[in-house]
C-alpha atoms as a PDB file:
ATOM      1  CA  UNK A   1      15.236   1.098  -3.914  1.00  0.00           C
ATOM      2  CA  UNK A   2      18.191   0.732  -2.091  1.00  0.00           C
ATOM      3  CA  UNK A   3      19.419  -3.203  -0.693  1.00  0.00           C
ATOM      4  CA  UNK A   4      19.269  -1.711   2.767  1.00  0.00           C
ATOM      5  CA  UNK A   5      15.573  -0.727   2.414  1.00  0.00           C
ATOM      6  CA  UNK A   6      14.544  -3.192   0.244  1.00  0.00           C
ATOM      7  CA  UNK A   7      15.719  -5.842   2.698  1.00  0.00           C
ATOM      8  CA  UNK A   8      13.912  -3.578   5.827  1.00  0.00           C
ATOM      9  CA  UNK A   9      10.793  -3.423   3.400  1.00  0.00           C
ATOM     10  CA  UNK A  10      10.881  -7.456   2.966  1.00  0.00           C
ATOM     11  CA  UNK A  11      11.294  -7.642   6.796  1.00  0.00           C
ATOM     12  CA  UNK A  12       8.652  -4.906   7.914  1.00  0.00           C
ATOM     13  CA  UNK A  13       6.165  -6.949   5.162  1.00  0.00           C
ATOM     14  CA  UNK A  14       6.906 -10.133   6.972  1.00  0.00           C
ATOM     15  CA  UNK A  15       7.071  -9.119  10.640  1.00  0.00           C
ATOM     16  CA  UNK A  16       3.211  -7.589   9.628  1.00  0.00           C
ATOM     17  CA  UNK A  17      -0.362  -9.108   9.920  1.00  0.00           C
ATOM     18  CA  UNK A  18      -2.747  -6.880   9.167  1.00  0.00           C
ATOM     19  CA  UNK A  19      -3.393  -4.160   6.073  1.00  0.00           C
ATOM     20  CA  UNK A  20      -5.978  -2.160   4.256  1.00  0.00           C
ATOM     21  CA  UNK A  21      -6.908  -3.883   1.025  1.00  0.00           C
ATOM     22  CA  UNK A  22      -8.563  -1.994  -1.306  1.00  0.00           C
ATOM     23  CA  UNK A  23     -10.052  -2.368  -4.277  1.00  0.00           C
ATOM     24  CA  UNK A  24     -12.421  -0.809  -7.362  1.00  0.00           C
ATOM     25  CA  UNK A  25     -15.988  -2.083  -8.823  1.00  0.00           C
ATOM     26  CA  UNK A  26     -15.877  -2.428 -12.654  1.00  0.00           C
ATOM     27  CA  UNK A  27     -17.481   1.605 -12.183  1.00  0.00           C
ATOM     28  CA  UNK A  28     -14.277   3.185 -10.366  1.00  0.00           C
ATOM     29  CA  UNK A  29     -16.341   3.114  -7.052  1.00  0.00           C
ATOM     30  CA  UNK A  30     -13.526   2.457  -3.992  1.00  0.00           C
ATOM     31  CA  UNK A  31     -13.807   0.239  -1.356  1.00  0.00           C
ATOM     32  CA  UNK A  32     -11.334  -1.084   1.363  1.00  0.00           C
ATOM     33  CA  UNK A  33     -11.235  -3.489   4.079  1.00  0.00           C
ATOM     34  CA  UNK A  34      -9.068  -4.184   6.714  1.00  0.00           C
ATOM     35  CA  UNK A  35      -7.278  -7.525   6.487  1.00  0.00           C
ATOM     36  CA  UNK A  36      -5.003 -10.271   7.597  1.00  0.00           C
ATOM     37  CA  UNK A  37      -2.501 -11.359   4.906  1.00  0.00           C
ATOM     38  CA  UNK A  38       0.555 -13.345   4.634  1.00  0.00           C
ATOM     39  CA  UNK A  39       3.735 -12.843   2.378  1.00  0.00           C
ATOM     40  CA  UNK A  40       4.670 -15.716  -0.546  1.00  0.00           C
ATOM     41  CA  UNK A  41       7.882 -17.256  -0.782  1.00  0.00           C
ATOM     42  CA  UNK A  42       9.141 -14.490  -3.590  1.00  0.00           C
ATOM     43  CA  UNK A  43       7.995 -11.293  -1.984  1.00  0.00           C
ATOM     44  CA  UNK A  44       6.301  -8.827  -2.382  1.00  0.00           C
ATOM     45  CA  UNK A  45       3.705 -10.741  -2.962  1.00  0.00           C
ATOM     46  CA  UNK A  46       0.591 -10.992  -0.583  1.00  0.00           C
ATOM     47  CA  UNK A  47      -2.189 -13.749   0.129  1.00  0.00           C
ATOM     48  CA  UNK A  48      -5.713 -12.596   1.490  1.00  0.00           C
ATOM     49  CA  UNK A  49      -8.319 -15.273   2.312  1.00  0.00           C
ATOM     50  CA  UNK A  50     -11.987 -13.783   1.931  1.00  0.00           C
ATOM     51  CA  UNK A  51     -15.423 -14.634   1.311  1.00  0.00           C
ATOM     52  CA  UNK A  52     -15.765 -15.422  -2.606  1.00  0.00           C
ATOM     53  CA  UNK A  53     -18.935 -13.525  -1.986  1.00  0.00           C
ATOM     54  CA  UNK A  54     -17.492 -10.469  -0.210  1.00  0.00           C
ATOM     55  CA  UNK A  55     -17.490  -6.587  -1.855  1.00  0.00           C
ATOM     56  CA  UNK A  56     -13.332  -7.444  -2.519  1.00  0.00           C
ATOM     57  CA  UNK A  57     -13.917 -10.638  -4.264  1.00  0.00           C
ATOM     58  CA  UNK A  58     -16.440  -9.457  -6.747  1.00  0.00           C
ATOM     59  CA  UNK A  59     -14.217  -6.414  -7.922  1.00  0.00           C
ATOM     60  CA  UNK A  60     -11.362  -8.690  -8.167  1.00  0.00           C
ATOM     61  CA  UNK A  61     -13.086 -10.067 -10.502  1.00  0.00           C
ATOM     62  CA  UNK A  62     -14.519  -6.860 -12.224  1.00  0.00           C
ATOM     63  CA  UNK A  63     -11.450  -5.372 -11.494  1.00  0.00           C
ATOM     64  CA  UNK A  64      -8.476  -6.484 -10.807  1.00  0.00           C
ATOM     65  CA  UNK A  65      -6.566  -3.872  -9.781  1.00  0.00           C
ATOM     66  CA  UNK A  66      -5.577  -2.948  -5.730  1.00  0.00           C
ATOM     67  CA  UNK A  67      -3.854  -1.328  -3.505  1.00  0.00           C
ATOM     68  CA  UNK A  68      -2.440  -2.212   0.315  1.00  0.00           C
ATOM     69  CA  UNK A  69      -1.400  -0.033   2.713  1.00  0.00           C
ATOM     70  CA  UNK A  70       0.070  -1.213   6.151  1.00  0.00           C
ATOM     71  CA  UNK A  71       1.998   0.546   9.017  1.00  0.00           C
ATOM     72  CA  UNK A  72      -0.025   1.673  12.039  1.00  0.00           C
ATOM     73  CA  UNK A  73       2.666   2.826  14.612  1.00  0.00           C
ATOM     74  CA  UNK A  74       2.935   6.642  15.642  1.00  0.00           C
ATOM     75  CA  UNK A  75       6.291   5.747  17.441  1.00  0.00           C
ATOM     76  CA  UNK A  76       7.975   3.821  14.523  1.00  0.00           C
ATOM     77  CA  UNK A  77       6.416   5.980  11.653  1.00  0.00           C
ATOM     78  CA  UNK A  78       6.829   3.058   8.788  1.00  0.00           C
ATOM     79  CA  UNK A  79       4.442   2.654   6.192  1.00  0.00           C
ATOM     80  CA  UNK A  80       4.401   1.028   2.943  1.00  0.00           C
ATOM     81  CA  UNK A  81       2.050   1.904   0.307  1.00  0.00           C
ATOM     82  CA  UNK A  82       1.706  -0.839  -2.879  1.00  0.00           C
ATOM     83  CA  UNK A  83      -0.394  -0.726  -6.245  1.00  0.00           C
ATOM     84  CA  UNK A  84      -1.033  -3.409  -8.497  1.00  0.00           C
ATOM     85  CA  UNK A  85      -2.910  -6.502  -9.615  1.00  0.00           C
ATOM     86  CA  UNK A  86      -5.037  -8.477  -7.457  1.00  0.00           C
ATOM     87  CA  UNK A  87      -6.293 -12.201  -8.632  1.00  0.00           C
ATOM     88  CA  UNK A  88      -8.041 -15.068  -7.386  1.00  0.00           C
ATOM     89  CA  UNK A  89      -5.840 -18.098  -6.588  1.00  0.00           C
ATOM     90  CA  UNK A  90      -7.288 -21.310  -8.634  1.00  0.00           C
ATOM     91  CA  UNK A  91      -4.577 -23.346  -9.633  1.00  0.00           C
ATOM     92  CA  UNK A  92      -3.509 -26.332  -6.958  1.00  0.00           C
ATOM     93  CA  UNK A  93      -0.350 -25.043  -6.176  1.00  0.00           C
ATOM     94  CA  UNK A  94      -0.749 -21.588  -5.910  1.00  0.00           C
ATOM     95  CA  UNK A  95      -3.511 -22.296  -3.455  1.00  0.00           C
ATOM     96  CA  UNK A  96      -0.940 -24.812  -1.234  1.00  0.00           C
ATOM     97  CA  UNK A  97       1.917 -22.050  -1.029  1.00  0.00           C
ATOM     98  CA  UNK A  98      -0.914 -19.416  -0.604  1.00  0.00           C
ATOM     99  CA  UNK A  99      -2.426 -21.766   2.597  1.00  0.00           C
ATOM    100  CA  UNK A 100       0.690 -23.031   3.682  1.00  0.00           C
ATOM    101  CA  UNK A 101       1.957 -19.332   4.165  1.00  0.00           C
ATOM    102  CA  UNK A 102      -1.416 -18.027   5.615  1.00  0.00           C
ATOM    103  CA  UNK A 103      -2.126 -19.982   8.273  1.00  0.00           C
ATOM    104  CA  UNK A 104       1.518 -20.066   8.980  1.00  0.00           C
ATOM    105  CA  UNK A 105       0.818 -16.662  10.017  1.00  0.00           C
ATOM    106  CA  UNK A 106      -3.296 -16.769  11.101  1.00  0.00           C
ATOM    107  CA  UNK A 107      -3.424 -20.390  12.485  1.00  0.00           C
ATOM    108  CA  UNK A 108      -7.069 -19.314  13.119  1.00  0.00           C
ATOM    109  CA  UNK A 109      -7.753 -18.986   9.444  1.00  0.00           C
ATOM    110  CA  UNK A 110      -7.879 -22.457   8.913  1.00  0.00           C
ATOM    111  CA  UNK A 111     -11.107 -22.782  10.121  1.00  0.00           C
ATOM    112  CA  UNK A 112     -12.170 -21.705   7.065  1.00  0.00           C
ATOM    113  CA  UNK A 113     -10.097 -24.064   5.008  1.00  0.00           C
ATOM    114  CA  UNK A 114     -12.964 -26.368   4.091  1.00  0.00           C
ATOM    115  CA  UNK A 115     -15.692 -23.720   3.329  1.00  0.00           C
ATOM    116  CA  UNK A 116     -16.677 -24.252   0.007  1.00  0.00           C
ATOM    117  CA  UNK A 117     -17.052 -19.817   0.010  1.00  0.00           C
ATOM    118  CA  UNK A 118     -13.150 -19.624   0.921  1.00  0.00           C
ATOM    119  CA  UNK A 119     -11.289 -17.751  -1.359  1.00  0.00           C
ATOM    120  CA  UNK A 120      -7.449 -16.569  -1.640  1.00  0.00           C
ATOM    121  CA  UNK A 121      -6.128 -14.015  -3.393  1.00  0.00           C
ATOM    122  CA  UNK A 122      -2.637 -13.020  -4.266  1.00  0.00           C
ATOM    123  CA  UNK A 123      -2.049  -9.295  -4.143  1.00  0.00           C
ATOM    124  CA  UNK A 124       1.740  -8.499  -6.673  1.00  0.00           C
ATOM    125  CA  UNK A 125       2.644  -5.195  -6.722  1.00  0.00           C
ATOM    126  CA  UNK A 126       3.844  -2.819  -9.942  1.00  0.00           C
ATOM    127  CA  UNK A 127       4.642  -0.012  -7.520  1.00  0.00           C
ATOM    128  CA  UNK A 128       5.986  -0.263  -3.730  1.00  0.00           C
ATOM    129  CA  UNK A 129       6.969   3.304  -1.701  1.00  0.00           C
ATOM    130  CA  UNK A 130       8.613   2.053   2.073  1.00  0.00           C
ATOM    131  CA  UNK A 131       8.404   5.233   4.433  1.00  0.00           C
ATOM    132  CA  UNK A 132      10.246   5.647   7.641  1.00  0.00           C
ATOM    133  CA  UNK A 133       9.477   9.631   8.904  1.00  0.00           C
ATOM    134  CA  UNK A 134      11.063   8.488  12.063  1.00  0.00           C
ATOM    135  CA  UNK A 135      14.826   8.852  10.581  1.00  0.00           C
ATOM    136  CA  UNK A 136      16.870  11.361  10.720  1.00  0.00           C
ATOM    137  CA  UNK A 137      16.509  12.772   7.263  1.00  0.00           C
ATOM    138  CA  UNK A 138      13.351  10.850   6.853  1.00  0.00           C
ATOM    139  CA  UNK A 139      13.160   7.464   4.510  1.00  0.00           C
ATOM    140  CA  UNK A 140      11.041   7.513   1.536  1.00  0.00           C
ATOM    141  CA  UNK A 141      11.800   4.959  -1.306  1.00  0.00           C
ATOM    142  CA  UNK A 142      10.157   3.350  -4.184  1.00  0.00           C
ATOM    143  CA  UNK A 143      10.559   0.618  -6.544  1.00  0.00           C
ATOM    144  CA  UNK A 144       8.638  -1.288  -9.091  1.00  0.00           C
ATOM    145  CA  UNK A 145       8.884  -4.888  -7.947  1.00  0.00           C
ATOM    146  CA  UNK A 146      10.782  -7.538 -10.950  1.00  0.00           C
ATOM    147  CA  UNK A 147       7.588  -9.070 -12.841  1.00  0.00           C
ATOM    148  CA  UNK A 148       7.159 -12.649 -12.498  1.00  0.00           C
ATOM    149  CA  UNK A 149       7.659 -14.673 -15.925  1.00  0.00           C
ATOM    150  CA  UNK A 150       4.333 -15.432 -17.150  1.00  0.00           C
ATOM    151  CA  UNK A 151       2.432 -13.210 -14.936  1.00  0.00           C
ATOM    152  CA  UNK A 152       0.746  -9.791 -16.169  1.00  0.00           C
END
């Protein structure tokens, strides 16, 4: 992916709210939901707070494989599509930088914060393709984001 998009990708994935998660049962059987997330610090990597006893938590755990899409505009025609691994969010710190950038974003989240059912997971991408049909020729790029040391 070029710099130019990768930065517009980065910006587009910041400036953004609201995606379709979805995710797979241990069986292959789909399932998506439409969701607020935030962006961490290293991007692309996206936070989702849920229900630990919603359909998306429990094939996170059988499963832990997703996929996002975002982009809902028919006058700017962006999209970006992403694949990859999808985890619940245990360790202290993780869980700060995934809260701290969360309700940065969804203020109304935190709510939620003390619900012993709240869960966040961090959504990191293997695959990302940005699309802008708007452009004259129209955009399409992919890249498979860096891999974080230590991280599958």
């Amino acid at each position: 992916m070029s710099p130019e998009i990768r930065a517009r990708l980065f910006s587009f994935l910041r400036q953004g709210r609201v995606s379709v998660l979805s995710t797979c049962t241990s069986k292959g059987e789909p399932h998506s939901s439409v969701m607020h997330y935030s962006c961490a610090a290293e991007l692309p990597v996206l936070y989702f707070s849920t229900d630990d006893r919603s359909a998306k938590a429990k094939d996170c755990r059988e499963n832990p494989r997703g996929s996002v899409a975002l982009g809902w505009s028919e006058v700017e025609w962006v999209t970006v599509q992403m694949r990859g691994g999808l985890r619940a969010l245990t360790l202290p710190a993780e869980l700060e930088a995934a809260k701290a950038a969360h309700y940065a974003v969804h203020p109304n989240a935190r709510q939620f914060d003390s619900d012993p059912h709240t869960l966040f997971l961090a959504f990191e991408p293997d695959w990302v393709r940005f699309s802008d049909l708007a452009a004259a020729p129209a955009i399409v790029e992919e890249m498979a984001p860096p891999r974080v040391e230590g991280k599958a």
